[in-house]
C-alpha atoms as a PDB file:
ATOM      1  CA  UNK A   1     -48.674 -51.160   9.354  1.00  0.00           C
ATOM      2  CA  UNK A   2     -52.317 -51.750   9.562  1.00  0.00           C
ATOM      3  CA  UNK A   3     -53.518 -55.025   8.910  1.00  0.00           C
ATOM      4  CA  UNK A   4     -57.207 -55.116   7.117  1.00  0.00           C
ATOM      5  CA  UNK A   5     -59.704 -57.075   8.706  1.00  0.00           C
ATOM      6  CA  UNK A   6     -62.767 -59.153   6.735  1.00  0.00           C
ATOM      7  CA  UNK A   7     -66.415 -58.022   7.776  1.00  0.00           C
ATOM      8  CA  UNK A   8     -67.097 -60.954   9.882  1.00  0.00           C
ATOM      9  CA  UNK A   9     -63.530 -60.627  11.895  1.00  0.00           C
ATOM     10  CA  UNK A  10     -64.924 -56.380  12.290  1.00  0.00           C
ATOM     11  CA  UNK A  11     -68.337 -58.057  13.744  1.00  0.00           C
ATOM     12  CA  UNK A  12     -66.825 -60.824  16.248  1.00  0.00           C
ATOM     13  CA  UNK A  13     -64.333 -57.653  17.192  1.00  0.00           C
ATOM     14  CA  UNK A  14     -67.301 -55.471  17.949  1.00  0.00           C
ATOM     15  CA  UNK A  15     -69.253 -57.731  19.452  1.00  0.00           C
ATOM     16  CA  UNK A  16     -66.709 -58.873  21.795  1.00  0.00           C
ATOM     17  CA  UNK A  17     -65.775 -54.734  22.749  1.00  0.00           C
ATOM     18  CA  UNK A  18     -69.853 -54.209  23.112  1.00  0.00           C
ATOM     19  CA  UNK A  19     -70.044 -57.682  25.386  1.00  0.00           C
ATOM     20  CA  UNK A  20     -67.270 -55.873  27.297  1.00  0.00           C
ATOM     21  CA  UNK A  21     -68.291 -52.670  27.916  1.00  0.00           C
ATOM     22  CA  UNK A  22     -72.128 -52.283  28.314  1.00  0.00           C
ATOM     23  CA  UNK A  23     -74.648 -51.897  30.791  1.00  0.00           C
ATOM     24  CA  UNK A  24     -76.031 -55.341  32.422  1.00  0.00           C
ATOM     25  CA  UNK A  25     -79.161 -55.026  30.728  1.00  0.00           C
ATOM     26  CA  UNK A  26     -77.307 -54.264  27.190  1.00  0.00           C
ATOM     27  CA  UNK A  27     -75.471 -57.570  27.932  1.00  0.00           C
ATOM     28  CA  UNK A  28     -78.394 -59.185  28.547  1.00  0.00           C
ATOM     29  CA  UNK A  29     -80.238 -58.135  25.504  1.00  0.00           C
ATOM     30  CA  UNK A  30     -77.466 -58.824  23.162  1.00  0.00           C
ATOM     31  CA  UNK A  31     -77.270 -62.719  24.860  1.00  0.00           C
ATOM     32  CA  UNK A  32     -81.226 -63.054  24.148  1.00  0.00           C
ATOM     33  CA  UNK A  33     -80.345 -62.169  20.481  1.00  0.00           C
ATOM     34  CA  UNK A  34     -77.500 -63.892  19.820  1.00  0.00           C
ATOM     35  CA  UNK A  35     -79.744 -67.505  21.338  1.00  0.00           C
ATOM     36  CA  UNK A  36     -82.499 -66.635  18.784  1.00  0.00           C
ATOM     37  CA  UNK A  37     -79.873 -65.671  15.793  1.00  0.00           C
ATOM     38  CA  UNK A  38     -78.128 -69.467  16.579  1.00  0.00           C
ATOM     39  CA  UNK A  39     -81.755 -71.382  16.956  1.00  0.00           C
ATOM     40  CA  UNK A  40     -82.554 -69.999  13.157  1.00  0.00           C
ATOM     41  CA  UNK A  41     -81.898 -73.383  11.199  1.00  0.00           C
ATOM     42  CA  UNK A  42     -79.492 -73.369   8.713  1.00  0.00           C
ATOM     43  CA  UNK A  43     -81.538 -73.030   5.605  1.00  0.00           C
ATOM     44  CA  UNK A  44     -83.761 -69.789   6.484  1.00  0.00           C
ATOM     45  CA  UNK A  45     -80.135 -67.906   6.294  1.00  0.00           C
ATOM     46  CA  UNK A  46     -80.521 -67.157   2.388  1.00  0.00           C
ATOM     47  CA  UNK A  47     -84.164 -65.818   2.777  1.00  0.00           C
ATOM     48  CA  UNK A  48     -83.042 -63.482   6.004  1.00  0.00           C
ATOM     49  CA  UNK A  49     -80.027 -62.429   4.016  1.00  0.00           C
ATOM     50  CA  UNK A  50     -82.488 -61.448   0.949  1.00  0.00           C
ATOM     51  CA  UNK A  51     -84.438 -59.560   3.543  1.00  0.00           C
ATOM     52  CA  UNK A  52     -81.718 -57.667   5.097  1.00  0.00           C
ATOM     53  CA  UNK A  53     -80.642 -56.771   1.712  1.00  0.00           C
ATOM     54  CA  UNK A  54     -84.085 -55.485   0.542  1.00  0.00           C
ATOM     55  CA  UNK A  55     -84.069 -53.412   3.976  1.00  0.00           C
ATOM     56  CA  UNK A  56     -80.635 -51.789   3.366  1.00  0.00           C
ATOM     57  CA  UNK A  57     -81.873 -51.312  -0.293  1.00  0.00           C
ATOM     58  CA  UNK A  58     -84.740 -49.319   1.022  1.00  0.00           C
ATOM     59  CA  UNK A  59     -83.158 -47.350   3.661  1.00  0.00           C
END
């Protein structure tokens, strides 16, 4: 029996298998991301969501 998983559980999960499993430098770059993602303050999220969604729109 499979149990389905929200997008944000599928994210943390990758995350956590890419965290354990790359390169140094991968590691590295991932942690430098993941400090700039948490210093956005909380209300810039909605425009950067917007954004995203225009992007995927586009692509």
């Amino acid at each position: 029996m499979f149990v389905k998983s929200t997008p944000y559980e599928q994210a943390y999960n990758r995350f956590g298998y890419i965290m354990e499993n790359s390169t140094p430098a991968k590691k590295a770059a991932l942690s430098m991301l993941l400090e700039m993602v948490y210093s956005i303050p909380d209300d810039s999220w909605n425009a950067i969501v917007k954004q995203f969604e225009k992007l995927k729109k586009e692509g």
